[in-house]
C-alpha atoms as a PDB file:
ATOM      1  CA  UNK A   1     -34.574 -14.434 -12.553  1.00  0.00           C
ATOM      2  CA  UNK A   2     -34.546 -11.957  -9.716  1.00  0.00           C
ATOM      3  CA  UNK A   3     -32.164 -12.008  -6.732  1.00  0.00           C
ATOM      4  CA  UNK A   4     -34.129 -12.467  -3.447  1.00  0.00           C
ATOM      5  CA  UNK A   5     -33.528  -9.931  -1.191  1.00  0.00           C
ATOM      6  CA  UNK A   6     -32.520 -11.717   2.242  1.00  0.00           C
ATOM      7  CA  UNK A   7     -33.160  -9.347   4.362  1.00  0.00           C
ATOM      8  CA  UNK A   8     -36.572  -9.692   2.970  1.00  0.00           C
ATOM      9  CA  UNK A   9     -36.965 -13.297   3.491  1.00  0.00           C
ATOM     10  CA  UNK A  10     -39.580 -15.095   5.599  1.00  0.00           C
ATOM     11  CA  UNK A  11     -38.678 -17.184   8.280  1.00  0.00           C
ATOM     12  CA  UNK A  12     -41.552 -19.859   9.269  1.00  0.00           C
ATOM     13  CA  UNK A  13     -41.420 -21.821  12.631  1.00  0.00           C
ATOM     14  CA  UNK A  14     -44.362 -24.795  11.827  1.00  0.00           C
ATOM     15  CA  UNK A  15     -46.767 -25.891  13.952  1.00  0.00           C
ATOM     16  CA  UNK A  16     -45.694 -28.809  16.644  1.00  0.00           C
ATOM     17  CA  UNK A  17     -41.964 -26.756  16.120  1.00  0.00           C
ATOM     18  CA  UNK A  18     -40.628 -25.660  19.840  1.00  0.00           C
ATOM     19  CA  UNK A  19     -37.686 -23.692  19.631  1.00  0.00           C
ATOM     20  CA  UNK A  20     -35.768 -22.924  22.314  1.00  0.00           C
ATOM     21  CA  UNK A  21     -32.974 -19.882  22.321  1.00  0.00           C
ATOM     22  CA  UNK A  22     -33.069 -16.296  20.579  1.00  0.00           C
ATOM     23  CA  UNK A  23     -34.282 -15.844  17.414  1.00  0.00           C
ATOM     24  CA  UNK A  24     -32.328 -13.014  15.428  1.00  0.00           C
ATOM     25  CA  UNK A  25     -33.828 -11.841  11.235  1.00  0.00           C
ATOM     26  CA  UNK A  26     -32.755  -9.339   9.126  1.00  0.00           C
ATOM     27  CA  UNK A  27     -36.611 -10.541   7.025  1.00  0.00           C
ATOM     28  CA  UNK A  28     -39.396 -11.433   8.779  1.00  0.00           C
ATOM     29  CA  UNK A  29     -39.963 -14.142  11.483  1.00  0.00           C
ATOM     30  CA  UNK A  30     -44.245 -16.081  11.607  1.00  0.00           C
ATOM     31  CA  UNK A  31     -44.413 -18.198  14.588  1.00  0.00           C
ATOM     32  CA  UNK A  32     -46.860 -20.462  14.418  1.00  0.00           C
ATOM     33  CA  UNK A  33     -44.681 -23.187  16.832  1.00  0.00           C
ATOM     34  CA  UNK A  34     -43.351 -22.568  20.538  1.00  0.00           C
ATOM     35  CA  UNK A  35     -40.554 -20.576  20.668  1.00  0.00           C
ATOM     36  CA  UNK A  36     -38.952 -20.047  24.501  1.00  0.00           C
ATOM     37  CA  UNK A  37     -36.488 -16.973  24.151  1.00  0.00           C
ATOM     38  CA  UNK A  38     -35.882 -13.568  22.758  1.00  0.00           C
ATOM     39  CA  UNK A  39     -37.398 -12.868  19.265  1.00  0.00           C
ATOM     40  CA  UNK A  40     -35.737 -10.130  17.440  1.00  0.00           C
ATOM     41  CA  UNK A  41     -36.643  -8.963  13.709  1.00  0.00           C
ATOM     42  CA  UNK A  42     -35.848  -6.444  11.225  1.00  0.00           C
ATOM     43  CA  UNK A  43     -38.928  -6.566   9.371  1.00  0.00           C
ATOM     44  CA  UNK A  44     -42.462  -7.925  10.830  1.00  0.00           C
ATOM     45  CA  UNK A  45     -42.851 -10.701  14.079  1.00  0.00           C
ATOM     46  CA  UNK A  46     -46.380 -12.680  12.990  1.00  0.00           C
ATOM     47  CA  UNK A  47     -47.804 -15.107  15.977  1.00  0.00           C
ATOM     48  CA  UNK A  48     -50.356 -17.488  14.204  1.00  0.00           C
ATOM     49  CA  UNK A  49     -53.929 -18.863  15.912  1.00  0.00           C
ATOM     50  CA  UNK A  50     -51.478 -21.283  17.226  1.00  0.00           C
ATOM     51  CA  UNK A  51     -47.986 -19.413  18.210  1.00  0.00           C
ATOM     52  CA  UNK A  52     -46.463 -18.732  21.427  1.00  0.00           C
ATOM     53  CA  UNK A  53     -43.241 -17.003  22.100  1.00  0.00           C
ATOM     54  CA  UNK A  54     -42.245 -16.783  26.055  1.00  0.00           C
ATOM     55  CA  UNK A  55     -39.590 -14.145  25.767  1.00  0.00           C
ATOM     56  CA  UNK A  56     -39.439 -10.466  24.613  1.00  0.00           C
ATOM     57  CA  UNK A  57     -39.951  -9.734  21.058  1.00  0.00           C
ATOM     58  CA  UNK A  58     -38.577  -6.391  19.064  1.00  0.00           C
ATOM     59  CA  UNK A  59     -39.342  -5.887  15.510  1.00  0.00           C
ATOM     60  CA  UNK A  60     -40.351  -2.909  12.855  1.00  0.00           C
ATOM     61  CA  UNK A  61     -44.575  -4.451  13.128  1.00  0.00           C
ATOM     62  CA  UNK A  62     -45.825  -6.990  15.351  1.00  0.00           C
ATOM     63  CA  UNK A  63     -49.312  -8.955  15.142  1.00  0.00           C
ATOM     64  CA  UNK A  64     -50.310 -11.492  17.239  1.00  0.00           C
ATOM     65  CA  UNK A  65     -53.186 -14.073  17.251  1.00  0.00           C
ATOM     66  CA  UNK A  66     -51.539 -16.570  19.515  1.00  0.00           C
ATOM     67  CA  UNK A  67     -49.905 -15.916  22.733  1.00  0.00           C
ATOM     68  CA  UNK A  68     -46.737 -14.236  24.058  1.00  0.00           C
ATOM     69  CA  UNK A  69     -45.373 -13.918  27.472  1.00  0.00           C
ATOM     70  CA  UNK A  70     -43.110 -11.204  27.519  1.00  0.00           C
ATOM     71  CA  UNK A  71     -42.480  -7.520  26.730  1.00  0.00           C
ATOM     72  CA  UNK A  72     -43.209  -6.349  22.890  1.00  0.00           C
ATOM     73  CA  UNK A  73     -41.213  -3.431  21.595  1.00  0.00           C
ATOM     74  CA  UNK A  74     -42.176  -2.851  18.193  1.00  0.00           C
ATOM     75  CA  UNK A  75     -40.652   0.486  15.931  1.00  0.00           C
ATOM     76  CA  UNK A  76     -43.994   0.989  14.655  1.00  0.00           C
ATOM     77  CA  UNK A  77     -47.379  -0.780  14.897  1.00  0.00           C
ATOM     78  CA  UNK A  78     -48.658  -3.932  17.127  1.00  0.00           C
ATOM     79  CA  UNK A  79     -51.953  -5.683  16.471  1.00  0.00           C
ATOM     80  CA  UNK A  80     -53.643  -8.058  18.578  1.00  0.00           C
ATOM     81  CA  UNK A  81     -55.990 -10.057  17.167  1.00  0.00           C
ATOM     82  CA  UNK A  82     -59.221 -11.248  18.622  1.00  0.00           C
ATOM     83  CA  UNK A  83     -58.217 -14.627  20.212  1.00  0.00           C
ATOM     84  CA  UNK A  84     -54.680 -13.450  20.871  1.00  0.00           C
ATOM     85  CA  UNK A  85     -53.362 -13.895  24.995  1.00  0.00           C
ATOM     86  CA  UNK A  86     -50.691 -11.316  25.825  1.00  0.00           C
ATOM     87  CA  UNK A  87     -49.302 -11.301  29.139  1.00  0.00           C
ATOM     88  CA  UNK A  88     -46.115  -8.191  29.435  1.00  0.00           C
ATOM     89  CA  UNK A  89     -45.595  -4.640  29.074  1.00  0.00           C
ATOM     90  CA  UNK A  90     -45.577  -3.402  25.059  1.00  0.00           C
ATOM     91  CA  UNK A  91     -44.242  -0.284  23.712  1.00  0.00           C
ATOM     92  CA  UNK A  92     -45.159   1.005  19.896  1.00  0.00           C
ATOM     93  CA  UNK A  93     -45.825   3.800  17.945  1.00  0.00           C
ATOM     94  CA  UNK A  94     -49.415   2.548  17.156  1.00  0.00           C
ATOM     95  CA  UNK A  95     -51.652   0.129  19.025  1.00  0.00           C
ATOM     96  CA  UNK A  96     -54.971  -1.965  17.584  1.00  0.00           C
ATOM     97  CA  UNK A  97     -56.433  -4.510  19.874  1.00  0.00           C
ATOM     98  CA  UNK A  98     -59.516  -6.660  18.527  1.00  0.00           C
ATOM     99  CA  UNK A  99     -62.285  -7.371  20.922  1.00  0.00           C
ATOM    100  CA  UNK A 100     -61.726 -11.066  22.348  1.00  0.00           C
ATOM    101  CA  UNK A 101     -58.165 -10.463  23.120  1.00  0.00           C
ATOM    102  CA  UNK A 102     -56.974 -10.634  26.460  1.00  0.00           C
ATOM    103  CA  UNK A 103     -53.791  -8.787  27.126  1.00  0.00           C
ATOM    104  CA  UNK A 104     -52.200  -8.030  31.016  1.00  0.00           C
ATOM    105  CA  UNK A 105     -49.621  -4.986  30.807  1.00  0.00           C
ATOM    106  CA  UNK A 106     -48.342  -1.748  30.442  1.00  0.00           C
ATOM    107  CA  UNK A 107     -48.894   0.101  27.336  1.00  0.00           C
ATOM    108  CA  UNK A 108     -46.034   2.891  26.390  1.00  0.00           C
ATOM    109  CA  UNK A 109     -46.966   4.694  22.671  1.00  0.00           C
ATOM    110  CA  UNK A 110     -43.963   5.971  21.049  1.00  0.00           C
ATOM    111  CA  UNK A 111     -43.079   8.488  18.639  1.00  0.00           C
ATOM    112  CA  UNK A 112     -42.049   7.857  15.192  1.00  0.00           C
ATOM    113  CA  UNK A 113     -38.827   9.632  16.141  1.00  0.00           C
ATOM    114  CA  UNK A 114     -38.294   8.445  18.774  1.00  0.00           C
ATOM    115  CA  UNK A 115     -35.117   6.319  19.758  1.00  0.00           C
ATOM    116  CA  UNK A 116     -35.759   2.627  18.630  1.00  0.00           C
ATOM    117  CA  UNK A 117     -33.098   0.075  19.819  1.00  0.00           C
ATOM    118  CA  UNK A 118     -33.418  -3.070  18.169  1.00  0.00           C
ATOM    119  CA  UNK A 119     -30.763  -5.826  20.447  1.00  0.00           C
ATOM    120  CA  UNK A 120     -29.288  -7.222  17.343  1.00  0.00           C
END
């Protein structure tokens, strides 16, 4: 049997979950609960139909189809999907936003090389 990576790993906050605090992953972090505070990962932040985060949020690939208020840095690429609310300033190398989605903010594209901080 195979040795999971962790810094691979998935980290799933349920529906009817409200976190409060920052979030730190090496892996991936899917919010499909509340979460009120920072959200910082390694890998990919996923917001589910029924996510919120209000806080900023760093990682490598960010895609959203709930709602976040708060800035979005993400090292690479940041979807919005069609339903998704995002209220805050966002900063990536590349951008997609679905018709549907409302988003209020600033918009700052990147270069790949480009200095990427990640607040670990």
């Amino acid at each position: 049997m195979a040795k999971n990576d962790p810094v691979k790993e998935l980290n799933i906050i349920g529906p009817g979950t409200v976190i409060e605090g920052k979030i730190r992953s090496q892996g991936s972090v899917r919010v499909d609960g509340k979460v009120i505070g920072e959200v910082a990962a390694s890998e990919s932040l996923a917001v589910g139909a029924t996510g919120e985060i209000e806080g900023n949020c760093s990682a490598k690939n960010v895609t959203v189809g709930g709602k976040i208020k708060g800035s979005i840095n993400a090292a690479e690429k940041i979807v919005f999907e069609g339903r998704s609310t995002v209220r805050g300033d966002i900063r990536a190398t590349r951008l997609v936003i679905d018709e549907g989605c409302l988003f209020d903010g600033r918009v700052t594209m990147a270069d790949r090389g480009s200095s990427y901080e990640q607040r670990h």
